[in-house]
Structure formats: C-alpha cells, structure tokens
Protein backbone atom coordinates (compact mmCIF):
# COMPACT_ATOMS: atom_id res chain seq x y z
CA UNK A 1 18.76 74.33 -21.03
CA UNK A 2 16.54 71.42 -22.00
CA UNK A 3 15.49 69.42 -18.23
CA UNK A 4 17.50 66.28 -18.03
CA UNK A 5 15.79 63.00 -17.67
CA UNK A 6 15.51 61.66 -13.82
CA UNK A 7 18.12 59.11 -13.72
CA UNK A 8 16.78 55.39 -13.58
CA UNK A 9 16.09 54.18 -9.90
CA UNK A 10 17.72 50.81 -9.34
CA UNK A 11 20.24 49.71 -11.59
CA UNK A 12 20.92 46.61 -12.60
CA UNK A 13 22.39 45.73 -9.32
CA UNK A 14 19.86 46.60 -7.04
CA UNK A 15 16.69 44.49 -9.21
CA UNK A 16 17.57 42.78 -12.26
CA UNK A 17 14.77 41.81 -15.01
CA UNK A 18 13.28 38.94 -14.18
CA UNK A 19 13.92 36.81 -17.28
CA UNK A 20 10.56 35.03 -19.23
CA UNK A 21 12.58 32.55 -21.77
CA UNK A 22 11.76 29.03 -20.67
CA UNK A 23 14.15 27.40 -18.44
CA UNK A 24 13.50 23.39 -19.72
CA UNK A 25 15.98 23.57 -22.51
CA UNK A 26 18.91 23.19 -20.36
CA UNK A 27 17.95 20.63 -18.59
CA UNK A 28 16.66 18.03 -21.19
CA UNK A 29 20.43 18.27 -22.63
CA UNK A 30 21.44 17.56 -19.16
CA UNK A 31 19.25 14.23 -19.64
CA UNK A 32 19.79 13.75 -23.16
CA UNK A 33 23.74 13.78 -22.45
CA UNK A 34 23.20 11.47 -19.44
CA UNK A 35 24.32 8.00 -19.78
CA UNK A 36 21.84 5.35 -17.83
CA UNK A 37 22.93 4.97 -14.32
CA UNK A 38 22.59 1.25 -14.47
CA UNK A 39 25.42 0.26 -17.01
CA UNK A 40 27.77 -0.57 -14.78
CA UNK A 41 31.57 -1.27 -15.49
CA UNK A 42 31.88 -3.02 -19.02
CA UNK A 43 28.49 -2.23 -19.64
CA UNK A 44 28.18 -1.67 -23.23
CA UNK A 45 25.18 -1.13 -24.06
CA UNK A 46 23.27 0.56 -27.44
CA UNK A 47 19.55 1.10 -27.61
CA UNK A 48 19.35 -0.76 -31.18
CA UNK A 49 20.05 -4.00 -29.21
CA UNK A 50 17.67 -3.55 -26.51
CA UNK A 51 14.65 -2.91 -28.80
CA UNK A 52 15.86 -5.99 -31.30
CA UNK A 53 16.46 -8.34 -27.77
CA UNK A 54 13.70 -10.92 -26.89
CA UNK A 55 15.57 -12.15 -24.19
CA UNK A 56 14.09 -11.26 -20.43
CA UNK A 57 15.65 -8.80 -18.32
CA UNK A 58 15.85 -8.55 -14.81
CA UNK A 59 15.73 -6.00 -12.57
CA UNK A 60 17.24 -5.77 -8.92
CA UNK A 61 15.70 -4.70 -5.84
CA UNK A 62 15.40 -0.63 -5.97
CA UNK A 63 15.39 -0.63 -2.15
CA UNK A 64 19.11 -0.62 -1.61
CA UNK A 65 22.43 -2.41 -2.84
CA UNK A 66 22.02 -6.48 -3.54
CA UNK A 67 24.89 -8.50 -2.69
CA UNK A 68 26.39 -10.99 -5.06
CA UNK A 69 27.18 -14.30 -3.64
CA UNK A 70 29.96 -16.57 -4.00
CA UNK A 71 27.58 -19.82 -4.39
CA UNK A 72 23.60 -20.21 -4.69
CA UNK A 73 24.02 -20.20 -0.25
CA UNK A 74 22.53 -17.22 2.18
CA UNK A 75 26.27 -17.77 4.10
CA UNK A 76 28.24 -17.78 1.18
CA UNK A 77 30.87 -15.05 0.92
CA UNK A 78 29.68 -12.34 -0.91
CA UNK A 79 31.59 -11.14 -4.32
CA UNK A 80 30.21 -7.67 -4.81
CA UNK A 81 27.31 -5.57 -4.63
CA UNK A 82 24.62 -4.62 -7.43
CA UNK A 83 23.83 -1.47 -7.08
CA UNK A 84 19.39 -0.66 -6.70
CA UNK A 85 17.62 -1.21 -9.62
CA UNK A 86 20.15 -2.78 -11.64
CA UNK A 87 19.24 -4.37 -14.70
CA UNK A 88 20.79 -7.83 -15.56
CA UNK A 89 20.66 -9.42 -18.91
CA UNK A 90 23.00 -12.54 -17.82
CA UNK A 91 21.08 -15.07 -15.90
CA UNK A 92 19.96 -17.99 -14.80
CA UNK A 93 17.78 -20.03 -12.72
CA UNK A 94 19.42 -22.12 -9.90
CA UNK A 95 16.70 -23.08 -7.29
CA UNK A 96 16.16 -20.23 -5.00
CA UNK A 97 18.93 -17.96 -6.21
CA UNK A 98 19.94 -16.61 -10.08
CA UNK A 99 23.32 -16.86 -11.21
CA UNK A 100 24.04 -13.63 -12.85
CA UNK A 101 26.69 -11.76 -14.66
CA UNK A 102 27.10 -8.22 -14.84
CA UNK A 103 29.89 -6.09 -16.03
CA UNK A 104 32.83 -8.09 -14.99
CA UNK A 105 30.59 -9.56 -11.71
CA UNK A 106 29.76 -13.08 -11.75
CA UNK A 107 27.16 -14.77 -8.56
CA UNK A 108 24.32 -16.07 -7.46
CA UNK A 109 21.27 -13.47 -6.53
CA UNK A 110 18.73 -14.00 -3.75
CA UNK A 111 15.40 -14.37 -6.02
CA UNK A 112 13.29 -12.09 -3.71
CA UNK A 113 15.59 -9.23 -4.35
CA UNK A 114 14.91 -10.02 -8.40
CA UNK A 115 12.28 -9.44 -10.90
CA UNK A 116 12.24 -10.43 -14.48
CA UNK A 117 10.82 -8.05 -16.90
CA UNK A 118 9.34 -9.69 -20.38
C-alpha cells in the first residue's frame, strides 16, 4: 500500500499554461501575404518596376475619399472616387487640377487633395 500521489489541482480547464513562444511570427505572414491596399482594380503592379521607375508618383489626400471629375471644373460631374492615400502613377498637369488615370478611372484631381512624391 504505497500512498498515492494528491491528484493535480486545476486541470487544464480550470488554468491553462500560459504559453512563452513569441507571438510575432504569425502576424508578419499576415503582412507578408498582404497585397498593398492601394492597387486598385487593374492595378498590376510588381516591386521590380517601382524601384527601376524614375517617373514621379503621386499620392492622394489620406484624409478621406477624393472624387474624380468629369473635366478640370469644381462643378463638373464626378466619375468616381479615389480611395485615401492612393497612389497614382498616370498624370498630368492641367492648371489647377491633374488629369489622372488609375485602374480603369480616368479624371481630373483637385491639386490640393494631391502630392507628388520624387
């Protein structure tokens, strides 16, 4: 008649191990496997070309959505939206406005809500 052990208080139920591995792994897949939120629709885009590119880019207002007009005109009818911090590789200058193409979205852009990037 050997004593028996006590039984373990608190199974696994009641207070599980608090786990030590680090918890970062996971989530730089999650960012690895994350496409950039700005390519939009037809957006293809590869990182090869970006770094080669001398060409400006510019960026859209992060603020909120900027609408796409229908001619370089505050009351012309507006096309679309670009959504906040866009980045546009298609433009060009046309007095207080860019005409820009993005995806399959062609307009003019109000130049405050712009900024080129060398």
């Amino acid at each position: 008649g050997e004593p028996r052990p006590a039984p373990i208080r608190g199974g696994s139920s009641e207070n599980p191990p608090k786990k030590t591995e680090p918890t970062w792994e996971p989530i730089t897949t999650v960012i690895k496997d994350t496409p950039p939120e700005e390519n939009g629709p037809g957006q293809g885009r590869h990182p090869e070309d970006i770094e080669a590119s001398t060409t400006p880019v510019m960026k859209i207002w992060e603020n909120g959505q900027v609408d796409v007009l229908e001619k370089p005109n505050v009351t012309a009818r507006i096309t679309g939206t670009l959504p906040p911090g866009a980045r546009v590789t298609h433009f060009k200058d046309v007095g207080s406005f860019y005409q820009i193409e993005y995806g399959g979205l062609k307009g003019f852009v109000y130049k405050d809500f712009c900024k080129i990037l060398k």
